[in-house]
N, C-alpha and C. Protein backbone atom coordinates (compact mmCIF):
# COMPACT_ATOMS: atom_id res chain seq x y z
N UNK A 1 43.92 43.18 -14.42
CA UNK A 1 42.68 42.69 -15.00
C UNK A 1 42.54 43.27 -16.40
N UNK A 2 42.40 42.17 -17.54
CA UNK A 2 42.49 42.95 -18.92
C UNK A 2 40.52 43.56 -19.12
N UNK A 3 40.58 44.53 -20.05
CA UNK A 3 39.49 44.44 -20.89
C UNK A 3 38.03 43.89 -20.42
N UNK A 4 38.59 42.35 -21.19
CA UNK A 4 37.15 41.31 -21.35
C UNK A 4 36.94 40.92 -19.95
N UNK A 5 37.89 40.85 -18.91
CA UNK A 5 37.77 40.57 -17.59
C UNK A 5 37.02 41.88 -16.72
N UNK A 6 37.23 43.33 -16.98
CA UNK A 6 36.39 44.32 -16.46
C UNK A 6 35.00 44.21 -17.00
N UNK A 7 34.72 43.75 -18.01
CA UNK A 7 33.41 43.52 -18.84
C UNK A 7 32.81 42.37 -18.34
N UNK A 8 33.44 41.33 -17.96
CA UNK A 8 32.58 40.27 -17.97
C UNK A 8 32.67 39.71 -16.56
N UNK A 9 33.79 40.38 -15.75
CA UNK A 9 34.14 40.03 -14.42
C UNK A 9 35.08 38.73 -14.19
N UNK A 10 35.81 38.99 -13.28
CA UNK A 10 36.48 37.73 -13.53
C UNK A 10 35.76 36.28 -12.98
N UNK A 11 36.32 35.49 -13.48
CA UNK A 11 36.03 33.77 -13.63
C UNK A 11 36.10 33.64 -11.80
N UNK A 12 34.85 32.78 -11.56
CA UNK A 12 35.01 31.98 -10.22
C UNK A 12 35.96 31.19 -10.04
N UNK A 13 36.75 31.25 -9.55
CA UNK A 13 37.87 30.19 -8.84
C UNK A 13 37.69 28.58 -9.17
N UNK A 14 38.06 28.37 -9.28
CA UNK A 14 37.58 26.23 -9.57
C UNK A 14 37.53 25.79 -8.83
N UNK A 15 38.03 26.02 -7.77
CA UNK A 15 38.27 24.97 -5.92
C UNK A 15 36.58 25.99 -5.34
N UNK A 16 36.40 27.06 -6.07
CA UNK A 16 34.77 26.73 -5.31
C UNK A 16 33.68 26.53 -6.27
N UNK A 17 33.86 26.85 -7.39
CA UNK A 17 32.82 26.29 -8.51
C UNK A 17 32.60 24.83 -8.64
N UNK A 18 33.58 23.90 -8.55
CA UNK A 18 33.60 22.79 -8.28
C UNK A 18 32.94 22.23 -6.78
N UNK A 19 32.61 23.31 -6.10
CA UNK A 19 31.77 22.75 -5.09
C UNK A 19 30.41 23.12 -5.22
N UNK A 20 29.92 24.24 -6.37
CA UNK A 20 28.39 24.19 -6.78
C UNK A 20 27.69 22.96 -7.03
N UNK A 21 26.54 23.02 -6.34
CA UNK A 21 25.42 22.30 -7.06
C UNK A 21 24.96 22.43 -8.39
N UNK A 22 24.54 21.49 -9.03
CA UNK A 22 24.57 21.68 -10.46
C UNK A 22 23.78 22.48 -11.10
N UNK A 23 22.93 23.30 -10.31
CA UNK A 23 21.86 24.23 -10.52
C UNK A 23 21.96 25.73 -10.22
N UNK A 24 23.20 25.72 -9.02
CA UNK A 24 23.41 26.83 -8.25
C UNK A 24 24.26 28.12 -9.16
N UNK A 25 23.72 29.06 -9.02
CA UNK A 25 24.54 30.34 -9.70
C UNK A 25 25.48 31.19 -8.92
N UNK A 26 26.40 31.48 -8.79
CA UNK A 26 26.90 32.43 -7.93
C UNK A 26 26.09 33.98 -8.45
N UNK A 27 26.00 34.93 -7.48
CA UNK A 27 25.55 36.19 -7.45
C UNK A 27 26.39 37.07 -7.33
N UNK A 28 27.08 36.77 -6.29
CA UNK A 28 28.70 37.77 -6.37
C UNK A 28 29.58 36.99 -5.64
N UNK A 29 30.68 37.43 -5.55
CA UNK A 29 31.94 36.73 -4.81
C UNK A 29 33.40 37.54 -4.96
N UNK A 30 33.99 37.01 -3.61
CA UNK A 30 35.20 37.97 -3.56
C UNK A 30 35.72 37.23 -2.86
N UNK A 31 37.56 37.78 -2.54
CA UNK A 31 38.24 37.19 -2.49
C UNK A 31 38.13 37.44 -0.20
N UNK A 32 38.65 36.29 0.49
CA UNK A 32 38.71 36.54 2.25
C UNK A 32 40.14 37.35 2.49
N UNK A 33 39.96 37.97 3.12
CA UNK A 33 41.44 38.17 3.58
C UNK A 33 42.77 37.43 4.20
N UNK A 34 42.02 36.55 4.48
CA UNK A 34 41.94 34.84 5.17
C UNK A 34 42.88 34.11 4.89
N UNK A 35 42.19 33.88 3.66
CA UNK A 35 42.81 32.93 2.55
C UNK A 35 41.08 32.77 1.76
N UNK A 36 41.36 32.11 0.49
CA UNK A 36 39.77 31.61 0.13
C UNK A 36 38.94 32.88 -0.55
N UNK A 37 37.67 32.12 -0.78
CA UNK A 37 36.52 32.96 -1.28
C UNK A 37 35.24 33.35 -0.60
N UNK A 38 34.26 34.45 -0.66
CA UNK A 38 33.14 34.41 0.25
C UNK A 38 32.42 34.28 -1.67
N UNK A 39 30.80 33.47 -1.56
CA UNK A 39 30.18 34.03 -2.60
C UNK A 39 29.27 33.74 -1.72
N UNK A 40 27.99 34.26 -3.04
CA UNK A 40 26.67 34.47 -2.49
C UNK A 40 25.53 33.35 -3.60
N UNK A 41 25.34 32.82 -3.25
CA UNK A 41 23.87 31.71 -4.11
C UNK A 41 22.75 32.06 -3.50
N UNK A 42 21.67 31.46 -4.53
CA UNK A 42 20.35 31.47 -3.90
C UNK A 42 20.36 30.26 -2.95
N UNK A 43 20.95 29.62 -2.65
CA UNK A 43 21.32 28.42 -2.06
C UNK A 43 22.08 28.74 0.06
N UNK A 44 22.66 29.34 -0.36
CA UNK A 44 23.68 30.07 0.68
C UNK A 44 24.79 31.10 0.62
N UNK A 45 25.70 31.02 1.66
CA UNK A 45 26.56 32.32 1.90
C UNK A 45 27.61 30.75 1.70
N UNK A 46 28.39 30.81 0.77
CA UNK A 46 30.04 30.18 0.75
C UNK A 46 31.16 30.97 1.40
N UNK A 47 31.85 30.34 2.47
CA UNK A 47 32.73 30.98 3.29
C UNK A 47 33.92 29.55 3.58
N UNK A 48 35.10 30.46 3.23
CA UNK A 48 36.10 29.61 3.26
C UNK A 48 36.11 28.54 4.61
N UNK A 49 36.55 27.37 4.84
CA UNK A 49 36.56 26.31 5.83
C UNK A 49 37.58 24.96 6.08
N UNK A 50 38.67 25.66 6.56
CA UNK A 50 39.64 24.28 7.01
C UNK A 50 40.22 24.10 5.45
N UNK A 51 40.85 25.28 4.79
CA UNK A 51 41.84 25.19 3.50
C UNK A 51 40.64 24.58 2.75
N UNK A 52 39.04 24.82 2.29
CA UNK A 52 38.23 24.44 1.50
C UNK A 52 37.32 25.37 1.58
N UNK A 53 36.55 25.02 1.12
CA UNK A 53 34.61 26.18 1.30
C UNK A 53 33.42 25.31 1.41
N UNK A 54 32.40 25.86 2.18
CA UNK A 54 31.19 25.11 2.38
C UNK A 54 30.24 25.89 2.67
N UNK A 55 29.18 25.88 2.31
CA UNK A 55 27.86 26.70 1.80
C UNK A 55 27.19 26.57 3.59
N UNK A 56 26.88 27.90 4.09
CA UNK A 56 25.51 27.93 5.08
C UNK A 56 24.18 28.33 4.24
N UNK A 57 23.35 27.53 4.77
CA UNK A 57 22.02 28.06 3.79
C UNK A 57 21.45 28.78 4.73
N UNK A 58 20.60 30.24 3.97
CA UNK A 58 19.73 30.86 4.62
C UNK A 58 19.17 31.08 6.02
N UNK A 59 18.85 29.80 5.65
CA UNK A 59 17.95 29.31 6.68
C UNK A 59 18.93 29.36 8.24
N UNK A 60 20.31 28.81 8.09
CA UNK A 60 21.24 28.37 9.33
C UNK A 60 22.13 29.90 9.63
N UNK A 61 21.79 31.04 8.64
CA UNK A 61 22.30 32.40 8.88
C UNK A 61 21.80 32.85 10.15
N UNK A 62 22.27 33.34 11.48
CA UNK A 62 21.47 33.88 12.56
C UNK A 62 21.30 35.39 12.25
N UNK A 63 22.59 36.01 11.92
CA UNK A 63 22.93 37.15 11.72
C UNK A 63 24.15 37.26 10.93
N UNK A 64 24.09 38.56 10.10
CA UNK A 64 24.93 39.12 9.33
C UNK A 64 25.12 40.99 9.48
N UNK A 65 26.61 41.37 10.06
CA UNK A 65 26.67 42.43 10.08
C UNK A 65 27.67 42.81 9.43
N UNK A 66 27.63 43.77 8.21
CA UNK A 66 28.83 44.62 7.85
C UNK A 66 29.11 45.84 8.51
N UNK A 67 30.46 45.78 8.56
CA UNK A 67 31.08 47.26 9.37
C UNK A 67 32.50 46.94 8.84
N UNK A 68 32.87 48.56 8.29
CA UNK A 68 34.13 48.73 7.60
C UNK A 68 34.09 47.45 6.45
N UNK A 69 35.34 46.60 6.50
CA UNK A 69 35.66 45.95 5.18
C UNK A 69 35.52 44.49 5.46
N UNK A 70 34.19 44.57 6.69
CA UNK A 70 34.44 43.16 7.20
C UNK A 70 32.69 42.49 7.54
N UNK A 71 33.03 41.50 7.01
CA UNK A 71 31.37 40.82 6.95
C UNK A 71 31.57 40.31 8.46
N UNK A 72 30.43 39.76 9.09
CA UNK A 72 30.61 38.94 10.67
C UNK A 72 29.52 38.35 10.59
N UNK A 73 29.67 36.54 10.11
CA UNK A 73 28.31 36.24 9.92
C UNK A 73 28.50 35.31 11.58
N UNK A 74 27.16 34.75 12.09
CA UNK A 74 26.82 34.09 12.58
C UNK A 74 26.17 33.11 12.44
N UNK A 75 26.24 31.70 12.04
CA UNK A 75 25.67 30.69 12.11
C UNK A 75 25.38 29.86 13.10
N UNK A 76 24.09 29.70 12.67
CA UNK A 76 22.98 28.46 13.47
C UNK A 76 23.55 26.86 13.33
N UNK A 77 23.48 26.32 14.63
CA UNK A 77 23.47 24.90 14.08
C UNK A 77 22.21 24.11 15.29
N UNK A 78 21.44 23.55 14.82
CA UNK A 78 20.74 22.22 15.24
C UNK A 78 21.19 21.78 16.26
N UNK A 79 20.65 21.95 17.62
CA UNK A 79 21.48 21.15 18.57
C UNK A 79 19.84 20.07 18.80
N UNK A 80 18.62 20.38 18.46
CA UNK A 80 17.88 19.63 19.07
C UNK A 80 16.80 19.59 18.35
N UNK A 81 15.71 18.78 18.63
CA UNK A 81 14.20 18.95 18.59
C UNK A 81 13.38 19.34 19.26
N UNK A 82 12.56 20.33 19.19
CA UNK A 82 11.03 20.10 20.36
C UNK A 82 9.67 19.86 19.28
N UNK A 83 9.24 19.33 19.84
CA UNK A 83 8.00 19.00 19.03
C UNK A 83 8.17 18.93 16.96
N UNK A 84 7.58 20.12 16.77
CA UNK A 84 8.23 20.22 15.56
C UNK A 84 8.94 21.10 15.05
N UNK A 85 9.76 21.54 15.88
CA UNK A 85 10.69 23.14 15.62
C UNK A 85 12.04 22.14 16.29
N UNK A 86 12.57 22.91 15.15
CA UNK A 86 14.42 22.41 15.05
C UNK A 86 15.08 23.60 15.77
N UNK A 87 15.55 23.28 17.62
CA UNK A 87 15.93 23.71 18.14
C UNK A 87 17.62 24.27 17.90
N UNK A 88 17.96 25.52 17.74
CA UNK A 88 18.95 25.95 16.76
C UNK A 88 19.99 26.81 18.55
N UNK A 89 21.44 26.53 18.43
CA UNK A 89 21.75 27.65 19.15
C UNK A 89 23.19 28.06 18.36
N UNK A 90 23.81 29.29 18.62
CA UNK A 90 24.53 30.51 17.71
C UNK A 90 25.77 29.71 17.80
N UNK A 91 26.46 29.65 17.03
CA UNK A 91 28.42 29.57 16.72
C UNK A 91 28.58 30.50 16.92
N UNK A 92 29.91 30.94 17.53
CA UNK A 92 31.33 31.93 17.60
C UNK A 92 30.54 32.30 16.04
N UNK A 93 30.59 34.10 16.33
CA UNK A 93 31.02 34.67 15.02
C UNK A 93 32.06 34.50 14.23
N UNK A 94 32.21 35.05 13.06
CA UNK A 94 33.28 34.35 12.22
C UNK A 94 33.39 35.98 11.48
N UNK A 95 34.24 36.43 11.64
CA UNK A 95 34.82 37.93 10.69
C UNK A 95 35.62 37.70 9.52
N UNK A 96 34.77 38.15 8.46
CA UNK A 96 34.97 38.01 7.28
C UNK A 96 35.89 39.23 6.67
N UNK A 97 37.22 39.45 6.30
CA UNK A 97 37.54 41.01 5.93
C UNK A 97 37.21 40.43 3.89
N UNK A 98 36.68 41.28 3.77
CA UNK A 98 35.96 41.13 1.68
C UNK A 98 37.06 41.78 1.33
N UNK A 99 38.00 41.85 0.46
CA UNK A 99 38.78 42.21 -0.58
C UNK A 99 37.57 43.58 -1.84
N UNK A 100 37.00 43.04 -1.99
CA UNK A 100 35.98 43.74 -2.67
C UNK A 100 35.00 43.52 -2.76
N UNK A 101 33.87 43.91 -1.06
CA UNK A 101 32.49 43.59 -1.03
C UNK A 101 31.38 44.10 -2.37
N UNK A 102 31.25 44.82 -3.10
CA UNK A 102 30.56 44.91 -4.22
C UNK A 102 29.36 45.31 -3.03
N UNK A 103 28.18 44.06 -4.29
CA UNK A 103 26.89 44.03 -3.55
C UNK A 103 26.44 42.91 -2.44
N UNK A 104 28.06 42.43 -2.77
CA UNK A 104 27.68 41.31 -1.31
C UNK A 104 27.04 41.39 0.10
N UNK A 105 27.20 42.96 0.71
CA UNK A 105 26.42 42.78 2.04
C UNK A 105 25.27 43.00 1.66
N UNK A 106 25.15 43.73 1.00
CA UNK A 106 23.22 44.23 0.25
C UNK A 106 22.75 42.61 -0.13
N UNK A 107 23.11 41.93 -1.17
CA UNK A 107 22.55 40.49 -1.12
C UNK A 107 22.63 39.56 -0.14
N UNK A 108 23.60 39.59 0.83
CA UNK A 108 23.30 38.61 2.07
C UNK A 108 22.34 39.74 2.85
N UNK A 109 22.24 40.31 3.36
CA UNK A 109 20.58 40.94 4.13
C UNK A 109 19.75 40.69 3.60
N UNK A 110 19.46 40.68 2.08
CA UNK A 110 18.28 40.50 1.35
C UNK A 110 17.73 39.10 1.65
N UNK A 111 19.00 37.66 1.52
CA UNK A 111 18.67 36.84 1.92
C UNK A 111 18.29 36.20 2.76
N UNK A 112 19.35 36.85 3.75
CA UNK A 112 18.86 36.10 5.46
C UNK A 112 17.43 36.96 5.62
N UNK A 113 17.03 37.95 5.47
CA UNK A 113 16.10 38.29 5.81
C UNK A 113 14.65 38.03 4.86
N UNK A 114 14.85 37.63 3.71
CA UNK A 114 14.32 36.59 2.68
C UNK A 114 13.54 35.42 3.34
N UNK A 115 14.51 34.70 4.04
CA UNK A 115 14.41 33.44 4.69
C UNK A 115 13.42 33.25 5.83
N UNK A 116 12.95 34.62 6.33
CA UNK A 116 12.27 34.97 7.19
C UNK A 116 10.59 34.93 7.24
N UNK A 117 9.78 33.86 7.22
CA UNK A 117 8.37 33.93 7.03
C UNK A 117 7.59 34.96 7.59
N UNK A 118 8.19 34.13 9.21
CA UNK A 118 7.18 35.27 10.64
C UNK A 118 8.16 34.56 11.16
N UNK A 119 7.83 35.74 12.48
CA UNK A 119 8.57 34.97 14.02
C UNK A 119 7.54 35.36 14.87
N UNK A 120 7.93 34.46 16.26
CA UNK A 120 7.09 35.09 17.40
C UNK A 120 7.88 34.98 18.61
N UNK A 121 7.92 35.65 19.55
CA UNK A 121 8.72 35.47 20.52
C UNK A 121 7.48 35.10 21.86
N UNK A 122 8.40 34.24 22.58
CA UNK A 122 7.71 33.52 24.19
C UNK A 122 8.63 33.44 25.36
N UNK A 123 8.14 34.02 26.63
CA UNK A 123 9.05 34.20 27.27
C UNK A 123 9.16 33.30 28.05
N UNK A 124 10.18 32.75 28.72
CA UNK A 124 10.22 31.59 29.65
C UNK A 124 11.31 32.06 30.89
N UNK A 125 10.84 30.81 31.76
CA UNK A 125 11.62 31.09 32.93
C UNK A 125 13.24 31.27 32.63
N UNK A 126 13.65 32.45 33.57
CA UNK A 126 15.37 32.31 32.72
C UNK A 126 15.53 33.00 31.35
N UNK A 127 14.51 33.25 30.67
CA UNK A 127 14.88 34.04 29.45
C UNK A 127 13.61 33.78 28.38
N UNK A 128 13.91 33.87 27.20
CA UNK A 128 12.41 33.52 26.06
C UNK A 128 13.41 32.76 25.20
N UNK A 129 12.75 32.70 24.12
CA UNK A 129 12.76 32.05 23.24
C UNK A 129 12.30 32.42 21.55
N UNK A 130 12.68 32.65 20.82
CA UNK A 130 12.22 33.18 19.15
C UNK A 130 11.61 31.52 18.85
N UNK A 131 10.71 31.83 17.69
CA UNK A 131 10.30 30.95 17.20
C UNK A 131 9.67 31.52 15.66
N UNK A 132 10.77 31.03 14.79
CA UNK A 132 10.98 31.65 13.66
C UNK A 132 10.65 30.58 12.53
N UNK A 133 9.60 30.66 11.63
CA UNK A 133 9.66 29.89 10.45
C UNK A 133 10.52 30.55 9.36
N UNK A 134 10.76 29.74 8.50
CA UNK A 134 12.25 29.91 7.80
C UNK A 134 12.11 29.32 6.24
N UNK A 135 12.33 29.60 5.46
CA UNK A 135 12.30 29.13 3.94
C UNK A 135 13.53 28.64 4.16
N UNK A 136 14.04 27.13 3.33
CA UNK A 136 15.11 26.09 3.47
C UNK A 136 15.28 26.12 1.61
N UNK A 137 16.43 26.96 1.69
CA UNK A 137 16.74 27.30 0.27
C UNK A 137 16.77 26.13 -0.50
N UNK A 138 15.86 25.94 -1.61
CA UNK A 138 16.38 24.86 -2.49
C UNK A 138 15.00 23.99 -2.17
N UNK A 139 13.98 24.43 -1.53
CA UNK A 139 13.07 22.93 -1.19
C UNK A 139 11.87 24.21 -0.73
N UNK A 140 10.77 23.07 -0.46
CA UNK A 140 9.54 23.84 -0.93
C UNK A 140 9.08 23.41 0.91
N UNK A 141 8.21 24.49 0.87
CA UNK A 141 7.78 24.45 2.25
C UNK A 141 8.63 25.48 3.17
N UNK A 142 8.47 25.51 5.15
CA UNK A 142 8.85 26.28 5.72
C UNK A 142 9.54 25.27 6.61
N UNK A 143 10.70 25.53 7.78
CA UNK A 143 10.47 24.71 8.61
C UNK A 143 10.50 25.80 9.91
N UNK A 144 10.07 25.32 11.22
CA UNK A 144 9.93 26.15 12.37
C UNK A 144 11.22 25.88 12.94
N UNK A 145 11.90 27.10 13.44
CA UNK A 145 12.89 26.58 14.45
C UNK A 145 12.88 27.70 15.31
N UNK A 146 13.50 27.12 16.61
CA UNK A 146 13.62 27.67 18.12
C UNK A 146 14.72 28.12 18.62
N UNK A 147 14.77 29.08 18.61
CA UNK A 147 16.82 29.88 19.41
C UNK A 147 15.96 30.65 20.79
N UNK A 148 16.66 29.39 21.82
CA UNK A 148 16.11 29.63 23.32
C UNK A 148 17.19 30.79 23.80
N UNK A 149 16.62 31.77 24.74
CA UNK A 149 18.55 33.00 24.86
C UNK A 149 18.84 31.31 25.94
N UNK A 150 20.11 32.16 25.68
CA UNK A 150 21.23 31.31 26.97
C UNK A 150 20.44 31.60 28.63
N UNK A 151 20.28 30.05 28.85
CA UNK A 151 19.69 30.44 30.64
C UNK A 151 18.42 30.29 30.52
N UNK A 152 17.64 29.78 29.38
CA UNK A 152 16.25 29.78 29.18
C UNK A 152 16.19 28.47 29.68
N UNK A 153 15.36 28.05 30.32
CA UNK A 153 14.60 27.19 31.33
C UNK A 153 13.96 26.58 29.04
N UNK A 154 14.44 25.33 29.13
CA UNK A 154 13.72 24.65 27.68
C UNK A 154 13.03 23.49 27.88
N UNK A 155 12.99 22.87 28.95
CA UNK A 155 11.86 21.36 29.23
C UNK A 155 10.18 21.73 28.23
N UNK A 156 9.72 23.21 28.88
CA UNK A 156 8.29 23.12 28.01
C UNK A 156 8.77 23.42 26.45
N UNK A 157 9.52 23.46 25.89
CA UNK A 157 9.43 23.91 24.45
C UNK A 157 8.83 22.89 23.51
N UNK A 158 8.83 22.06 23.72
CA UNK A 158 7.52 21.19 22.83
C UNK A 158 6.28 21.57 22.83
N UNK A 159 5.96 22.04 23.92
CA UNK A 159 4.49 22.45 23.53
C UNK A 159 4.36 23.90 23.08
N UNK A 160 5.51 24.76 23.43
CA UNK A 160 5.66 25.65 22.65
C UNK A 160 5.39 26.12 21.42
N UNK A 161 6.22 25.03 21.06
CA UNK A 161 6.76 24.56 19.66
C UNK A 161 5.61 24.74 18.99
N UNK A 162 4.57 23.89 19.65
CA UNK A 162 3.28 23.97 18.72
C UNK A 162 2.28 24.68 18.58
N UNK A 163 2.23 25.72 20.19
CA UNK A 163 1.68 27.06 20.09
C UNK A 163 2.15 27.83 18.93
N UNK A 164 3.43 28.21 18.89
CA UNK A 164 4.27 28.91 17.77
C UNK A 164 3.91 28.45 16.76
N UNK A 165 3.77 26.86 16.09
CA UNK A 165 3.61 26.77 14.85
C UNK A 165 2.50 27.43 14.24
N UNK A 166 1.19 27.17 15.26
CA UNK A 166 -0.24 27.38 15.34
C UNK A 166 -0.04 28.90 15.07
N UNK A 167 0.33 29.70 15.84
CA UNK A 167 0.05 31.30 15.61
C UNK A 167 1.04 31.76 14.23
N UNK A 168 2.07 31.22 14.20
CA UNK A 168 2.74 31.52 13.07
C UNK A 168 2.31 31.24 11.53
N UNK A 169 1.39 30.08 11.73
CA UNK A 169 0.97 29.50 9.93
C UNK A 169 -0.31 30.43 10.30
N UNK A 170 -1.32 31.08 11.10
CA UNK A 170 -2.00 31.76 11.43
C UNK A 170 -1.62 33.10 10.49
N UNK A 171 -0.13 33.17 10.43
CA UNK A 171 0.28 34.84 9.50
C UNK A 171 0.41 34.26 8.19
N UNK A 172 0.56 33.21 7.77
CA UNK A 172 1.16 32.59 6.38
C UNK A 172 0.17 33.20 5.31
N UNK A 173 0.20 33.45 4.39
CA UNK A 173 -0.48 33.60 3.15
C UNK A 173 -0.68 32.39 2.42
């Protein structure tokens, strides 16, 4: 690395800058052990995918743990609706080894936990349920979503749904 490259850091890669939005900044980024790049946007966590990269936003982060030289994120995906909460359940972790985490785990906590309005938890037959409003990086407003544990009895979560919304915009500022 010459000089102007310790000073100014080196250049983002093109196979993932070319996948920014035209607004989006990277914050930090490093190389996977993998293959690929991890960075960080106000947008999402970029993590290499099938010889490419694709952004999780905030919002679809469940969890993020660093230990030793290795990120382990967990992402959310949408399996459903109840009422008006976007019923979410966990992906296989995914172990990230960083080449040179920097401030990357310090800015992904900041974010996923950023993303975080209120939560409330409800217990149900078989297990409970979180019910978490969420900032949706890039867009204005909150949305509610629901991560039932595994074995949770989910037929009532619609009306849940709307207890939770009710007590949760109840904390909103």
């Amino acid at each position: 690395m010459g000089w102007l490259s310790r000073v100014m850091g080196e250049r983002l890669p093109e196979e993932l800058d070319a996948r920014l939005a035209a607004e989006e900044h990277v914050l930090a980024w490093t190389r996977v052990g993998t293959g690929g790049y991890l960075a960080v946007t106000a947008l999402g966590l970029w993590v290499p995918d099938d010889g490419g990269h694709r952004r999780i936003g905030w919002d679809l982060v469940s969890k993020a743990v660093w230990r030793g030289d290795a990120l382990t994120v967990t992402e959310a995906e949408v399996t459903g609706q109840a009422g008006r909460a976007l019923v979410l359940a966990d992906r296989e972790p995914v172990r990230l080894v960083l080449a040179r985490p920097g401030r990357i785990p310090h800015l992904v906590r900041q974010r996923v936990e950023g993303s975080i309005r209120s939560r409330y938890r409800k217990e149900l037959p078989g297990g409970g349920a979180w019910f978490v409003l969420r900032k949706v990086p890039g867009a204005d407003g909150v949305v509610l979503q629901v991560r039932p544990d595994p074995g949770a009895e989910v037929a009532a979560l619609a009306d849940m749904a709307q207890e939770a919304a009710e007590k949760l915009a109840g904390g909103q500022q």
